[in-house]
Protein backbone atom coordinates (compact mmCIF):
# COMPACT_ATOMS: atom_id res chain seq x y z
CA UNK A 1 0.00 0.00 0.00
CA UNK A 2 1.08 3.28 -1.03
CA UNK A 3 2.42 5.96 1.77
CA UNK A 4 0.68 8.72 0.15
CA UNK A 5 -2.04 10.22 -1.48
CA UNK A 6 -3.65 12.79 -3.13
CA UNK A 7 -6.80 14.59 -5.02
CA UNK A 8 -8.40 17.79 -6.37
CA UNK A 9 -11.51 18.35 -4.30
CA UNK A 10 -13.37 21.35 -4.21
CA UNK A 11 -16.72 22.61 -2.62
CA UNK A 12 -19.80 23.99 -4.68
CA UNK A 13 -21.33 27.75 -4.02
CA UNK A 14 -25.01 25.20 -3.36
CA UNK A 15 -23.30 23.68 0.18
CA UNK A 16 -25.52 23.64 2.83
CA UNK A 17 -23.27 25.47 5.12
CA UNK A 18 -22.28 28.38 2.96
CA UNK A 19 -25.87 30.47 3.18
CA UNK A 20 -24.96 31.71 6.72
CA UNK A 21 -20.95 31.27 6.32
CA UNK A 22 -20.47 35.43 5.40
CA UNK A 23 -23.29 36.04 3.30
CA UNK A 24 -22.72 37.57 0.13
CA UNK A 25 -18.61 36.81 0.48
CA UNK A 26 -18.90 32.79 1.52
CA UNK A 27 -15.72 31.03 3.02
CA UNK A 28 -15.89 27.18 3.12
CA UNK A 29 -16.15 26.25 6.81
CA UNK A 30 -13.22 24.57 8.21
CA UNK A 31 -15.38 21.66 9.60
CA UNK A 32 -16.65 21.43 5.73
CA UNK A 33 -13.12 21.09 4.65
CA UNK A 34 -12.49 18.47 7.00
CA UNK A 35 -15.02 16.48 6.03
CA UNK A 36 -13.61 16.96 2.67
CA UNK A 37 -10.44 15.49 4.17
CA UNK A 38 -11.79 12.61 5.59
CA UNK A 39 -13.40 11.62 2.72
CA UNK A 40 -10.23 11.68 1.02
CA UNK A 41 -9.16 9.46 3.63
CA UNK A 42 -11.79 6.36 3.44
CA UNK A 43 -11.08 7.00 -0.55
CA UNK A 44 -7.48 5.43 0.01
CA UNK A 45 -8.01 3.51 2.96
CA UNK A 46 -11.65 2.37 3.19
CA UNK A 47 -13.33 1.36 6.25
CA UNK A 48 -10.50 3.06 8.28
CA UNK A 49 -12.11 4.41 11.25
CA UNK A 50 -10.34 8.21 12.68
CA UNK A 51 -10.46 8.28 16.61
CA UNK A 52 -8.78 11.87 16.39
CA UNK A 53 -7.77 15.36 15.79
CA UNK A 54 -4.50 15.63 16.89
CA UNK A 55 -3.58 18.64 15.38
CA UNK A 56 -5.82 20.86 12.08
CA UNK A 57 -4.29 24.47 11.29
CA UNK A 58 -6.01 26.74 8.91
CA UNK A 59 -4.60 28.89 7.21
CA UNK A 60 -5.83 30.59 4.59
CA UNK A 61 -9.43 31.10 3.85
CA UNK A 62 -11.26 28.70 0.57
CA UNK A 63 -13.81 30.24 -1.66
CA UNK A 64 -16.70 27.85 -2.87
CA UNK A 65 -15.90 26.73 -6.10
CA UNK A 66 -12.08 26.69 -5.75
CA UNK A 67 -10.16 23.75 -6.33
CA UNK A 68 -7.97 22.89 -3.48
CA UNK A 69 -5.91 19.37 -3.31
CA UNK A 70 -5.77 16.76 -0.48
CA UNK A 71 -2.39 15.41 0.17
CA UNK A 72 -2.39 12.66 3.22
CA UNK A 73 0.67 11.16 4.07
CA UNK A 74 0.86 8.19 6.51
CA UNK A 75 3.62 8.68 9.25
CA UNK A 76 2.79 5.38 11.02
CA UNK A 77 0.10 2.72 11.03
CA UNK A 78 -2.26 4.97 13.14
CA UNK A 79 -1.64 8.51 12.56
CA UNK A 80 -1.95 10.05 8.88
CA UNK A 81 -0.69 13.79 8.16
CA UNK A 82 -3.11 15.70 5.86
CA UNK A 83 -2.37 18.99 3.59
CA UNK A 84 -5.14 20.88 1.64
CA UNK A 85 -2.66 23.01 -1.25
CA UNK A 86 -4.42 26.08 -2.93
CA UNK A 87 -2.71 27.57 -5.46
CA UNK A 88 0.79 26.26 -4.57
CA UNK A 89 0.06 27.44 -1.19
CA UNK A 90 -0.81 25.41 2.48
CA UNK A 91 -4.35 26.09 3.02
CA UNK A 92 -4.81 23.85 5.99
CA UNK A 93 -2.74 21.26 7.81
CA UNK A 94 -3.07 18.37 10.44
CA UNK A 95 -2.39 15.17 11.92
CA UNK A 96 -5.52 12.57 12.26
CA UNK A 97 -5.57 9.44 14.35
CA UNK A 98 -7.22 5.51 13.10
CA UNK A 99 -8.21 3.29 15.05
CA UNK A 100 -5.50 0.74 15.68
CA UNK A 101 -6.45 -2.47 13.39
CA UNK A 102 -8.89 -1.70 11.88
């Protein structure tokens, strides 16, 4: 199994969350992009269950519509680092936990 992976996601102006996220200038959420992330995640490793948070940074702000990409990058069996890139540049960064064996 691979030690890394990665995709273009991005998150439509019709999300749910983005009528009351700064109306009339919408930013995507961070929990939004998360979820983004960690559907990324059971995309590579399916049925992998996450346990934790250890550590999410955000740091620049996402438009809807904007393509951002997911890079996760396992740094042992049980703790994955995640990246969301926009433009070349770190829009978010973290460090989830899995469930051990599963």
């Amino acid at each position: 199994m691979a030690d890394s992976y990665s995709t273009i996601c991005m998150v439509p102006h019709t999300h749910p969350s983005l009528t009351g996220h700064f109306p009339g200038d919408p930013i995507v959420p961070g929990v939004v992009l998360l979820d983004r992330v960690l559907t990324v995640l059971d995309e590579w490793l399916p049925g992998r269950k996450v346990v934790g948070l250890t550590q999410a940074k955000f740091l620049l702000p996402l438009k809807p519509n904007e393509p951002f990409t997911v890079f996760l990058t396992r740094r042992t069996s049980e703790r994955i680092q995640f990246e969301c890139h926009l433009n070349g540049c770190r829009l978010a960064a973290g460090m989830l936990t899995l469930e051990q064996g599963s």
